[in-house]
Protein backbone atom coordinates (compact mmCIF):
# COMPACT_ATOMS: atom_id res chain seq x y z
CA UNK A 1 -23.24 -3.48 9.31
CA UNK A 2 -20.11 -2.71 7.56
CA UNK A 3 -19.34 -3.98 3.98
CA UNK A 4 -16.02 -5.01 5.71
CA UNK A 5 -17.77 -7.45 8.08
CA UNK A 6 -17.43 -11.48 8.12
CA UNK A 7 -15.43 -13.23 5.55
CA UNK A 8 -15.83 -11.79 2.21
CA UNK A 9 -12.93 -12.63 1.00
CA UNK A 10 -12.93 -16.41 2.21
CA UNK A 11 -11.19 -17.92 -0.64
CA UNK A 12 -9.20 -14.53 -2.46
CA UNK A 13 -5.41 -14.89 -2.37
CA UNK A 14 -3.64 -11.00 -1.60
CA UNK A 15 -0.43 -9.99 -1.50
CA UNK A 16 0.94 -6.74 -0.18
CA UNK A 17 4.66 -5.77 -0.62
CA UNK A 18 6.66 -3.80 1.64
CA UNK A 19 4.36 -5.31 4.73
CA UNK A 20 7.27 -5.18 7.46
CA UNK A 21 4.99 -1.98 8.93
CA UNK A 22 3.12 0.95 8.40
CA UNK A 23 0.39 1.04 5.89
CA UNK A 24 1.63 -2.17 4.11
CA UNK A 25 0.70 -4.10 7.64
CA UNK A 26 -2.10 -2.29 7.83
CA UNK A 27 -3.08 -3.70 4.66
CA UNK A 28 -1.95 -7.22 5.32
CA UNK A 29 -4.24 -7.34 8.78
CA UNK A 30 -7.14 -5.57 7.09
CA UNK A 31 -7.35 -7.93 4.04
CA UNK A 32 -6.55 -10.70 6.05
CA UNK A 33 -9.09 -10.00 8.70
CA UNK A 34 -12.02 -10.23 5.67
CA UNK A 35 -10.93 -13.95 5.05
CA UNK A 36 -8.34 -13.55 2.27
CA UNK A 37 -4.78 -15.80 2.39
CA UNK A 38 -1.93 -13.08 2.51
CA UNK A 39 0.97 -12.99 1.53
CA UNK A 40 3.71 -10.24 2.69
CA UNK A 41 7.20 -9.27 1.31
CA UNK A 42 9.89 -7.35 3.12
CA UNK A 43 13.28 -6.74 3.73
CA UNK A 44 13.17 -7.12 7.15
CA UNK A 45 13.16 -10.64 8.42
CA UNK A 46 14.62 -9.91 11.81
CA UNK A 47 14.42 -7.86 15.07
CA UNK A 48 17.32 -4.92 14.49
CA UNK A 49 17.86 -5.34 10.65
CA UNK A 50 15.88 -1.85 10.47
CA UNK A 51 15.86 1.13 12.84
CA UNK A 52 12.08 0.90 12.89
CA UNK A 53 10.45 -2.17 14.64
CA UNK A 54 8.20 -4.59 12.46
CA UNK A 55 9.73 -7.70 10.41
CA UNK A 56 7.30 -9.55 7.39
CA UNK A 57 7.28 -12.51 9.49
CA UNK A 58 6.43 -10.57 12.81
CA UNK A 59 3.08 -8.97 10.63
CA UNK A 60 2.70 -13.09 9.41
CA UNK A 61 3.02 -13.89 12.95
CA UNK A 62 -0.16 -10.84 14.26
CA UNK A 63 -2.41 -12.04 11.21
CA UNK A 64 -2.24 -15.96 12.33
CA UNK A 65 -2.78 -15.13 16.03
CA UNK A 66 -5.72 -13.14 14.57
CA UNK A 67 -6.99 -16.45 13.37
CA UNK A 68 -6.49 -14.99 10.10
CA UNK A 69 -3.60 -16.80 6.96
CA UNK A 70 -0.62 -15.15 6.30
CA UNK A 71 2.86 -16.43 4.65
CA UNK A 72 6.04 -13.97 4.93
CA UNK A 73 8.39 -13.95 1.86
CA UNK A 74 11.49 -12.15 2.15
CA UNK A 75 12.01 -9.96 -1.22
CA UNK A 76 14.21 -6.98 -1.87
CA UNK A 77 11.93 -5.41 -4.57
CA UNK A 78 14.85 -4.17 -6.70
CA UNK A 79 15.70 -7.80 -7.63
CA UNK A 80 13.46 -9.00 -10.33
CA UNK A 81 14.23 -12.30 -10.25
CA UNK A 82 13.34 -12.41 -6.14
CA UNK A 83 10.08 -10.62 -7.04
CA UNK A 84 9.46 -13.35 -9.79
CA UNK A 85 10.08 -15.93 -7.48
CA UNK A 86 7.38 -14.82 -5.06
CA UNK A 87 5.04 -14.56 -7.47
CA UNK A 88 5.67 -18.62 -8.71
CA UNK A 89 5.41 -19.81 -5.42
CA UNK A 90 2.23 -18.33 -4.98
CA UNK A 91 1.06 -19.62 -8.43
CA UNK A 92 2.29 -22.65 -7.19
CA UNK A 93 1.04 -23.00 -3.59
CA UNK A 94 -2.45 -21.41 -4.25
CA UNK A 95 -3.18 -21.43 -7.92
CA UNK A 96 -4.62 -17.88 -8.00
CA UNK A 97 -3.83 -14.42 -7.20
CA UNK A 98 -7.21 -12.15 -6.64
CA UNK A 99 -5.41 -8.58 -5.23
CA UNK A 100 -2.27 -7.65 -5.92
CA UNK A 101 -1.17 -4.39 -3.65
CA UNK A 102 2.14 -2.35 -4.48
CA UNK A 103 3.19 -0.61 -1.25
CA UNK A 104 7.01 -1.55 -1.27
CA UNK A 105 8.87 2.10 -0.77
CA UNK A 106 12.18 2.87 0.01
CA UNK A 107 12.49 6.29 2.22
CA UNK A 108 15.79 7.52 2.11
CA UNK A 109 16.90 9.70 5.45
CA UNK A 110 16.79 13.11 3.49
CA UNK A 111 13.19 13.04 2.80
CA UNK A 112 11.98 14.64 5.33
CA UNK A 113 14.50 16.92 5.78
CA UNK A 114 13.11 19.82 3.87
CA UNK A 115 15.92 20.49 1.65
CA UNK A 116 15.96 21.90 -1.75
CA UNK A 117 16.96 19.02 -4.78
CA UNK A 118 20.07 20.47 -5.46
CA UNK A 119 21.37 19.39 -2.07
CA UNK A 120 19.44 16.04 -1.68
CA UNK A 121 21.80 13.16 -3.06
CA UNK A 122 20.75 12.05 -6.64
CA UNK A 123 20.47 8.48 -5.49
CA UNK A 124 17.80 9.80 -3.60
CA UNK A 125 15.51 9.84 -7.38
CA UNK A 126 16.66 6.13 -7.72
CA UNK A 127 15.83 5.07 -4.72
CA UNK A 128 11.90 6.29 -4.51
CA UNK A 129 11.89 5.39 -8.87
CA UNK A 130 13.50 1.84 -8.09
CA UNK A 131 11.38 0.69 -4.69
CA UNK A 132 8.44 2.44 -5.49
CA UNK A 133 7.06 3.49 -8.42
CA UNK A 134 9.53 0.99 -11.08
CA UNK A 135 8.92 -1.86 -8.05
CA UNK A 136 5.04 -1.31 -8.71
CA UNK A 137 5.02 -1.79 -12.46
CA UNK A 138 7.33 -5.15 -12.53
CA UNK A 139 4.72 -6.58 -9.93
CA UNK A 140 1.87 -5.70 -11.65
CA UNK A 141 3.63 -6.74 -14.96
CA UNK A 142 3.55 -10.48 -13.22
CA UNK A 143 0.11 -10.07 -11.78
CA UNK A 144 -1.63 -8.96 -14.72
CA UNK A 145 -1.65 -12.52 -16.75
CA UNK A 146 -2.63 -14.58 -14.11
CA UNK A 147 -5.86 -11.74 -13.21
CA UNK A 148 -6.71 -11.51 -16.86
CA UNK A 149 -7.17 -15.26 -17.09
CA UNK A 150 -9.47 -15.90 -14.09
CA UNK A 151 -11.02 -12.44 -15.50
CA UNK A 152 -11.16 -10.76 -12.21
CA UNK A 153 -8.34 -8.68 -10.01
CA UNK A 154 -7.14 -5.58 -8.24
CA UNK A 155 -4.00 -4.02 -8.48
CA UNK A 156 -3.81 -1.23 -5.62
CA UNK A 157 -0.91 0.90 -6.18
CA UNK A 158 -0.49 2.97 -2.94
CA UNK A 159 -0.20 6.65 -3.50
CA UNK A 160 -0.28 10.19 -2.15
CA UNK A 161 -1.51 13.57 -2.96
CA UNK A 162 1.79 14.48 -3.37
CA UNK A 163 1.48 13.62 -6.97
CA UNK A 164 -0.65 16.80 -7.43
CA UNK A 165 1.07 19.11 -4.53
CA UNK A 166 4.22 19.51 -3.29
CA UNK A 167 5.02 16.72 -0.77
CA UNK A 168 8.15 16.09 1.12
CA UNK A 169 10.37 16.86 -2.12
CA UNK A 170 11.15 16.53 -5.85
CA UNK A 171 11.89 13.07 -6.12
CA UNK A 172 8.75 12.13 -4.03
CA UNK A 173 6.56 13.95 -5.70
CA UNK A 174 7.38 12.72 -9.39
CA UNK A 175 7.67 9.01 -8.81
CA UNK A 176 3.42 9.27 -6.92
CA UNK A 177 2.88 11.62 -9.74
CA UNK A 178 4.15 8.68 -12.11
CA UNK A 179 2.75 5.98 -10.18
CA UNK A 180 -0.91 7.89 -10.76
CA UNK A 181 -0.43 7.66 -14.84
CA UNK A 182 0.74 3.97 -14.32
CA UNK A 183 -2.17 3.29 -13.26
CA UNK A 184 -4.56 5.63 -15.46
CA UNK A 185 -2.66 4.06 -18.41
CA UNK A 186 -2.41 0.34 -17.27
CA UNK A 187 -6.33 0.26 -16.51
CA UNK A 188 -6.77 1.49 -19.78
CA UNK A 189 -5.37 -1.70 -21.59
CA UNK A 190 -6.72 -3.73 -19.32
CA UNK A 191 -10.14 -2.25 -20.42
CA UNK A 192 -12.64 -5.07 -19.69
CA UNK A 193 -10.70 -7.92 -19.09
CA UNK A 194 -12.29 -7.85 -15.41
CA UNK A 195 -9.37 -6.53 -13.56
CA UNK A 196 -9.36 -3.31 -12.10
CA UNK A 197 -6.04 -0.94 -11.22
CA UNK A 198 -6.55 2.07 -8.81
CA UNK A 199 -4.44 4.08 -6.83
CA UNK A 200 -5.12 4.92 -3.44
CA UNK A 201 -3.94 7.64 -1.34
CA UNK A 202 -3.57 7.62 2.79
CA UNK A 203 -3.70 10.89 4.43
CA UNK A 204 -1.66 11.62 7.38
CA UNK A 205 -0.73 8.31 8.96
CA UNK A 206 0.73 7.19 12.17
CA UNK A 207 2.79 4.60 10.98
CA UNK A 208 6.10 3.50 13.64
CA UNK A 209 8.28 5.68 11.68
CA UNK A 210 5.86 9.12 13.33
CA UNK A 211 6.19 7.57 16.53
CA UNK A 212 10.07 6.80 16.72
CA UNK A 213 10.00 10.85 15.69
CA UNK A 214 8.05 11.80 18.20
CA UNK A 215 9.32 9.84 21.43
CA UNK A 216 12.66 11.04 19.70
CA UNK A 217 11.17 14.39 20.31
CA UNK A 218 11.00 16.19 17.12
CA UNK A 219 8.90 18.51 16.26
CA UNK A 220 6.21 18.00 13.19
CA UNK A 221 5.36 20.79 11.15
CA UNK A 222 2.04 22.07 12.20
CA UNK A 223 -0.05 20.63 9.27
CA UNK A 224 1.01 17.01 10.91
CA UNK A 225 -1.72 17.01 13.44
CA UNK A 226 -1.69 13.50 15.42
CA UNK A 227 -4.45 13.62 17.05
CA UNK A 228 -6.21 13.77 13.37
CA UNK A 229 -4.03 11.09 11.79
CA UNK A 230 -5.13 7.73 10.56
CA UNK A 231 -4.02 4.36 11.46
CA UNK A 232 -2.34 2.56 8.58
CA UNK A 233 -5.18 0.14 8.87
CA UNK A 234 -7.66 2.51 7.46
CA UNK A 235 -5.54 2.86 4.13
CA UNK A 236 -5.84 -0.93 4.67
CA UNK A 237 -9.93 -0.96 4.69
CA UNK A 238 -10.16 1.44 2.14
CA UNK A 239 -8.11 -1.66 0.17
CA UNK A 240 -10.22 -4.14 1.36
CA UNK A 241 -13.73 -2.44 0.87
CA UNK A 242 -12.33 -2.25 -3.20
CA UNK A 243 -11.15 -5.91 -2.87
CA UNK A 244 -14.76 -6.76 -1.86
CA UNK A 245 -16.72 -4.65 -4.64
CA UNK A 246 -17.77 -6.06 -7.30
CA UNK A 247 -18.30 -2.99 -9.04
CA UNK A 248 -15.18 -1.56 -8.49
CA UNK A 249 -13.94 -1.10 -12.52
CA UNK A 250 -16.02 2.36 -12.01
CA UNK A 251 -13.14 3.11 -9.94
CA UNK A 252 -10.08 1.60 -12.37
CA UNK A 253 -7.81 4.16 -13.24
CA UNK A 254 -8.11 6.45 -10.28
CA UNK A 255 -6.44 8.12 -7.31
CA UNK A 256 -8.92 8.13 -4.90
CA UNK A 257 -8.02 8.84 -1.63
CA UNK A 258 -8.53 6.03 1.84
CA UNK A 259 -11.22 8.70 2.81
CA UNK A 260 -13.39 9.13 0.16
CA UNK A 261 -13.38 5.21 0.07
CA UNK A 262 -14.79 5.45 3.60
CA UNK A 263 -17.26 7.47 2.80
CA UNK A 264 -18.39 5.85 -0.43
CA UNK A 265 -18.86 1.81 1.36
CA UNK A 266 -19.34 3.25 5.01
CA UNK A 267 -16.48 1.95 6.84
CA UNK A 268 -14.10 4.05 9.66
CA UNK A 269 -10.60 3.93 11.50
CA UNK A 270 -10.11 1.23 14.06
CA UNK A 271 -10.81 3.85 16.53
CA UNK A 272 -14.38 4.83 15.34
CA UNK A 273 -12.84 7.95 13.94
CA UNK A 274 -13.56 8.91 10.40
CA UNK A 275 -10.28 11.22 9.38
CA UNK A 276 -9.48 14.40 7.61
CA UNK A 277 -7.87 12.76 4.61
CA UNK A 278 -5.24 13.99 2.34
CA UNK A 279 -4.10 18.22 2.80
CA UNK A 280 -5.61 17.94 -0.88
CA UNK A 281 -9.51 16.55 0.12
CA UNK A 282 -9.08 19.60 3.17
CA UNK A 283 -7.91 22.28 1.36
CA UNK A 284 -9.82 21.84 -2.21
């Protein structure tokens, strides 16, 4: 029996930013399929707004059909004020907020086009900085009171190992690598006040952005293997399985990455599967 089983979370409140798709979904349907009321933010609100499919109210929309609670908020996470508002009406409508998890990212075309910085637009940096690691801080910011008070809470800031190797490029690499001390340094003031901040890293995913690529018909670099990548709902249980522990301060402060979490509380991939993890876990 899996620690992800039932309803443990019957009665938590989550939200998950940047929950259009990809690994923020996966996180919405994982958390929501242990009992907890979700809520999702995105930019996307309707079908064609973004060249990948997946809107916040279409993940809503899976999660209820599940059987499971979900409310879509639309939220551009550069405007503070929008982000505030979110977190009111959840004050608000449910009086609590029990896991707070900062996946909002914006991906600008020329990441993954292997260029050198010096020919990558600088917005580039402020785009990753702004949606991303600055988006992550200003949510937790307006988490961390509400946590502190009911003395319990999680704050999952998702990651990559690209904050201790070379990933993608410059940019990318120094906002996870800031994102990391955010959270070394925010779980350090929040010491014992019962809430817990840890980042988490995915390995290789599939998310709908791989598979556009690859019925587009390009070609992924050979350390991309598909047939070992995860599905962004493992990321999702490795979220979940934290959400659920009681003891998870022993983790506050740390990158720990969606696999070692598997093989810590015993869960796997939707598919049975337990992946390779991060090039990091593989290659020491």
């Amino acid at each position: 029996m899996s620690i992800l089983d039932g309803s443990p979370l019957a009665g938590k409140v989550a939200l998950v930013t940047g929950a259009s798709r990809g690994i923020g979904k996966g996180c919405a349907l994982e958390l929501a399929a242990a009992g907890a009321a979700v809520y999702i933010t995105g930019r996307t609100t309707g079908a064609g707004q973004h060249p990948l499919p997946g809107t916040v109210g279409g993940t809503a929309e899976e999660i209820t059909a599940a059987g499971g609670t979900a409310t879509a908020v639309a939220c551009d996470h550069r405007d503070d004020d929008a982000v505030r508002t979110v977190f009111d009406q959840i004050a608000e409508e449910q009086g609590r907020l029990d896991v707070l998890v900062n996946n909002a990212f914006a991906i600008p075309d020329e990441l993954t086009a292997m260029l050198p910085f010096w020919e990558v637009p600088i917005s580039n940096w402020d785009d990753m900085m702004d949606v991303g690691t600055r988006s992550a801080y200003v949510a937790s910011v307006l988490a961390a009171p509400g946590m502190i008070d009911q003395g319990d809470g999680l704050i999952a800031n998702i990651s990559s190992s690209g904050a201790t190797e070379y990933a993608w490029h410059v940019a990318y690499g120094v906002g996870k690598c800031a994102l990391d001390r955010m959270t070394a340094d925010c779980a350090r003031e929040l010491g014992d006040t019962g809430v817990s901040m840890v980042s988490v890293w995915p390995g290789f995913v599939r998310t709908e952005r791989i598979d556009v690529a690859v019925d587009s018909g390009v070609e992924l670099p050979p350390s991309l293997d598909l047939s070992a990548a995860e599905s962004p709902r493992f990321t999702g249980r490795a979220v979940t399985a934290l959400a659920i522990d009681a003891d998870r301060s022993r983790y506050s402060g740390q990158a720990v990455s969606a696999r070692d979490m598997a093989d810590a509380y015993g869960f796997t991939d939707i598919d049975g599967r337990l992946p390779a993890g991060p090039l990091h876990d593989r290659t020491g």
